[in-house]
N, C-alpha and C. Protein backbone atom coordinates (compact mmCIF):
# COMPACT_ATOMS: atom_id res chain seq x y z
N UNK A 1 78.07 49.26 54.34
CA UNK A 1 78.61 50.60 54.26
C UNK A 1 77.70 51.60 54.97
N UNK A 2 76.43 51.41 55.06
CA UNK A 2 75.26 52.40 55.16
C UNK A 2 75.43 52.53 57.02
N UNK A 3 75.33 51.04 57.20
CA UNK A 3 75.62 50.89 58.61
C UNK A 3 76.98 51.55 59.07
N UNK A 4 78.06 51.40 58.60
CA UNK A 4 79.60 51.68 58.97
C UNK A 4 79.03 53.36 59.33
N UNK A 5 78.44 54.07 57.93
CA UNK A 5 78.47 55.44 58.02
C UNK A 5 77.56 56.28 59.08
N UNK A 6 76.68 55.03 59.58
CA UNK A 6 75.79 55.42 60.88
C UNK A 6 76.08 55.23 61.70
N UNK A 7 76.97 54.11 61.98
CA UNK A 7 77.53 54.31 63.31
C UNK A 7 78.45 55.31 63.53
N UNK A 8 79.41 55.57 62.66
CA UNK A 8 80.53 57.02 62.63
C UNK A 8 79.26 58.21 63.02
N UNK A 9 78.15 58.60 61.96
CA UNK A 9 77.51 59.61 62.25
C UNK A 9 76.86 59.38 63.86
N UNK A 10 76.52 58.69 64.74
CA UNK A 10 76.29 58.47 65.83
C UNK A 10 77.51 58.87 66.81
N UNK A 11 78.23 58.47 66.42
CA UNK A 11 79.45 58.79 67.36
C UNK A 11 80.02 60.28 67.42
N UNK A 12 79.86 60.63 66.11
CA UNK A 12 80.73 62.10 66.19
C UNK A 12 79.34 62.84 66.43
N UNK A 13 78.02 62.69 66.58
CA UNK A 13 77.14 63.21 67.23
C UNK A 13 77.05 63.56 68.84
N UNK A 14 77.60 62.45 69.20
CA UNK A 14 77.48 62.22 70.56
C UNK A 14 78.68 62.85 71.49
N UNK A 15 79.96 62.78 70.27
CA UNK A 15 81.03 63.77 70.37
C UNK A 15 81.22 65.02 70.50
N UNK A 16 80.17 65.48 69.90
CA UNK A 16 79.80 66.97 69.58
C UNK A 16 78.80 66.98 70.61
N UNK A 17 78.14 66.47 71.56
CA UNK A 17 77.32 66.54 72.84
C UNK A 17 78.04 67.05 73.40
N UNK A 18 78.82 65.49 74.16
CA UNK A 18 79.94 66.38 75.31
C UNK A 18 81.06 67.10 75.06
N UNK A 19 81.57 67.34 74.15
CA UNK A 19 82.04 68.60 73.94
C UNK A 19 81.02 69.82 74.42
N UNK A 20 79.63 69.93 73.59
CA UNK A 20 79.09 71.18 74.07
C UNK A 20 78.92 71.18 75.51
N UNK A 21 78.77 70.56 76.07
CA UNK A 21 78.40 69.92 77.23
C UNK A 21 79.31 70.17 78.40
N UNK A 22 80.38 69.91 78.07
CA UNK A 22 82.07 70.36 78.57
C UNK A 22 81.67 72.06 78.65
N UNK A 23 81.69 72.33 77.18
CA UNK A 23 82.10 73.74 77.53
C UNK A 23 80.86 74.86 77.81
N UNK A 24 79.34 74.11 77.99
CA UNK A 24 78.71 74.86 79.03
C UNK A 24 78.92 75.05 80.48
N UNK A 25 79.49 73.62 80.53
CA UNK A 25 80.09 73.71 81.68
C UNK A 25 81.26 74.64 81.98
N UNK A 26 81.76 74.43 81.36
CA UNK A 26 82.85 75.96 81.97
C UNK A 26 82.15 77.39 81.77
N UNK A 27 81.42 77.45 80.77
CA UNK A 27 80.91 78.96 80.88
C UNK A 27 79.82 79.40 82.03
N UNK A 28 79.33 78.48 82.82
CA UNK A 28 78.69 78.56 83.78
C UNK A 28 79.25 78.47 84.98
N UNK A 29 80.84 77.95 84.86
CA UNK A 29 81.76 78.23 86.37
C UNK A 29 81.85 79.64 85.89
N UNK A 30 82.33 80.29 84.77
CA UNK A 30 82.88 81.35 84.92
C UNK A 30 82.16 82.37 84.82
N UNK A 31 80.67 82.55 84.26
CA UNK A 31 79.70 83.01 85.13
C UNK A 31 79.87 83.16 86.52
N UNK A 32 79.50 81.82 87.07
CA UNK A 32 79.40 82.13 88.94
C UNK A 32 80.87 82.60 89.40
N UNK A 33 81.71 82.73 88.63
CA UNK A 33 82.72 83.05 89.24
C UNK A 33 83.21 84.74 89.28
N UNK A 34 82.60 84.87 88.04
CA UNK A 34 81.87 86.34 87.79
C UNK A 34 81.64 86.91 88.82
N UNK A 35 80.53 86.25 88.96
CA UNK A 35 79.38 87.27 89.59
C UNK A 35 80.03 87.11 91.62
N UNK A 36 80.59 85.98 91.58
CA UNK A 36 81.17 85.69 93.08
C UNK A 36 82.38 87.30 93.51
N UNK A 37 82.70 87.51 92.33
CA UNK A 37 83.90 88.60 92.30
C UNK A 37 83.40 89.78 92.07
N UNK A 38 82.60 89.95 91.59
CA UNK A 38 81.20 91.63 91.18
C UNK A 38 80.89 91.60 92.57
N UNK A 39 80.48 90.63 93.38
CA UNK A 39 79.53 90.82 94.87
C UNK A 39 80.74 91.16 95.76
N UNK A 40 82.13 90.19 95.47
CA UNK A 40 83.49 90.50 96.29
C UNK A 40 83.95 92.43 96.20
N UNK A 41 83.55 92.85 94.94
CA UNK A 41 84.48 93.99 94.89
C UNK A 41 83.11 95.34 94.93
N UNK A 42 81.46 94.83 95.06
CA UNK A 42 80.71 95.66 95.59
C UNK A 42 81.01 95.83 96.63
N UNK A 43 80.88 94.73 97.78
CA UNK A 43 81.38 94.79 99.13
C UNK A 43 82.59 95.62 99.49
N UNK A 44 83.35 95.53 98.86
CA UNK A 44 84.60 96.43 98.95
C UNK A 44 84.44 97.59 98.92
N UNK A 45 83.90 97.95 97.89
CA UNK A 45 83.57 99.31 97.52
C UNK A 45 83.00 99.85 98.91
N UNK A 46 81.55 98.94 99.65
CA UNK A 46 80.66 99.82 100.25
C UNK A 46 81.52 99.84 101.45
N UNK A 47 82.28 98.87 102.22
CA UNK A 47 83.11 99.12 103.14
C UNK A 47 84.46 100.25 103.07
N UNK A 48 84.89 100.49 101.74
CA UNK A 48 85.49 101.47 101.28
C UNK A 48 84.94 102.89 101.74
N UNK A 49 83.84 103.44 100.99
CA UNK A 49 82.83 103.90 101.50
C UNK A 49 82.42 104.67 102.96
N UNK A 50 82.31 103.30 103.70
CA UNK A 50 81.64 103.52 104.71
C UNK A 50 83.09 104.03 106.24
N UNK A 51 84.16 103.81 105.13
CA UNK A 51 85.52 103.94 106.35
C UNK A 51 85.27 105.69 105.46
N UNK A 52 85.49 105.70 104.63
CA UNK A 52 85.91 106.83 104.81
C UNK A 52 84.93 107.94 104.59
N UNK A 53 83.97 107.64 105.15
CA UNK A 53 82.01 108.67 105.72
C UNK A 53 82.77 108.29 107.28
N UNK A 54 83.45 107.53 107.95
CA UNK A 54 83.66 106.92 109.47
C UNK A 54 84.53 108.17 109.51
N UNK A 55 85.80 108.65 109.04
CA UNK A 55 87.06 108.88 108.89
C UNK A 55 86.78 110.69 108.65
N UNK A 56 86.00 110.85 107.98
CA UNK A 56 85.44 112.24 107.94
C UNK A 56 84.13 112.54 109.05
N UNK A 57 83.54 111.43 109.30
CA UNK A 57 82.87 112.17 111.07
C UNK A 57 84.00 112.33 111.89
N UNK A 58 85.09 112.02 111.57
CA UNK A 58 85.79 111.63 113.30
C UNK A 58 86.67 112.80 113.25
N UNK A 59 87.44 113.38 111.88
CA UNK A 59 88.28 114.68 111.79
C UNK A 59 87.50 115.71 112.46
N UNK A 60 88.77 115.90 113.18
CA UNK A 60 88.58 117.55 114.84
C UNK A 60 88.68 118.79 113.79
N UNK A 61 87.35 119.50 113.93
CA UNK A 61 87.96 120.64 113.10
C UNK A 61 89.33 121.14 113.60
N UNK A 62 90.50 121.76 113.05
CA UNK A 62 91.47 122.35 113.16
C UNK A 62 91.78 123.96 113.22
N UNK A 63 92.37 124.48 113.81
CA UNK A 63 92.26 126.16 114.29
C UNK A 63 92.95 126.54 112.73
N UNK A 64 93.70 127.22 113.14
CA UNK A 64 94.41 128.41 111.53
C UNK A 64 94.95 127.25 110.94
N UNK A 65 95.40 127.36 109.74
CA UNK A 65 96.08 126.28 109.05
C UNK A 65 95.19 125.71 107.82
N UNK A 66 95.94 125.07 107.08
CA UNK A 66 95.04 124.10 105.94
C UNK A 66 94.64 122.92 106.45
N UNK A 67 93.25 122.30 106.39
CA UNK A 67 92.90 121.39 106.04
C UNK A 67 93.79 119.79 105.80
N UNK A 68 94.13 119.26 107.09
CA UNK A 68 95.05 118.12 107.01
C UNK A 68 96.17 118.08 107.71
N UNK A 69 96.34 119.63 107.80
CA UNK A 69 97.82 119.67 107.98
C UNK A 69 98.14 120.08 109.22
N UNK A 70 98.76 119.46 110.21
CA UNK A 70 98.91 119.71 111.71
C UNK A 70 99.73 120.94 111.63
N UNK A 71 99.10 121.82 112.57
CA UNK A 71 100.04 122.88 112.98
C UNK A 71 100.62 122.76 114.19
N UNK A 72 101.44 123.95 114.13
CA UNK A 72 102.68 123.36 115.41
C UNK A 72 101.72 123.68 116.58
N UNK A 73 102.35 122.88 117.79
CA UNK A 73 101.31 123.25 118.91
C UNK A 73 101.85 124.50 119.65
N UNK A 74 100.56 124.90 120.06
CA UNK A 74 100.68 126.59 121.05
C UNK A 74 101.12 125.96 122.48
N UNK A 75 102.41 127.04 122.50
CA UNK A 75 102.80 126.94 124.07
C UNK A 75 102.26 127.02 124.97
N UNK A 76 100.59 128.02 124.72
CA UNK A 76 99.86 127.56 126.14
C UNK A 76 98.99 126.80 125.92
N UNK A 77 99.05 126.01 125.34
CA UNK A 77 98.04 125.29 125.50
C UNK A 77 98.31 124.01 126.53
N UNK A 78 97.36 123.13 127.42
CA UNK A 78 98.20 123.06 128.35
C UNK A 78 98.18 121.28 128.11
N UNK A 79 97.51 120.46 127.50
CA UNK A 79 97.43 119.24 126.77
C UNK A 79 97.44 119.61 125.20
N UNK A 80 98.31 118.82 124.70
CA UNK A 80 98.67 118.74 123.52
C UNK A 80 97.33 117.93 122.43
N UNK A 81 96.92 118.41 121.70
CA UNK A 81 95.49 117.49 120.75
C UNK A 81 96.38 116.54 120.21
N UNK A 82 95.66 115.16 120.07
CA UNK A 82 96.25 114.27 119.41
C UNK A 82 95.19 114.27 117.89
């Protein structure tokens, strides 16, 4: 009997290994998978960023008018601004 109950306790020991074992393993994909997607959506951000610091050097100041908003073009003017 003593034996029967040591071999069971051996087994569901060893059961309870790879189980933990299993599921460090997944918490360490989903860690790196983490952190693979934090570095994906920093990058984003700084290219985000960096278009639109690009996008505000490149706006022509504009004569009378608001800010954005094309005004109609002057008849003498003799090329049209794009």
């Amino acid at each position: 009997m003593k034996m029967l109950r040591d071999e069971l306790d051996l087994r569901r020991k060893t059961e309870i290994h790879e189980v933990e074992e299993r599921k460090n393993g997944q918490i360490n994909m989903l860690m790196r998978r983490h952190e693979e997607a934090f570095t994906d959506m920093e990058n984003y951000n700084d290219i985000t960023l960096n278009n639109l610091a690009l996008i505000n050097s490149l706006k022509v100041p504009r004569g009378p008018g608001r800010a954005g908003v094309p005004t109609a073009p002057d008849p003498s003017d003799p090329a049209p601004r794009l």
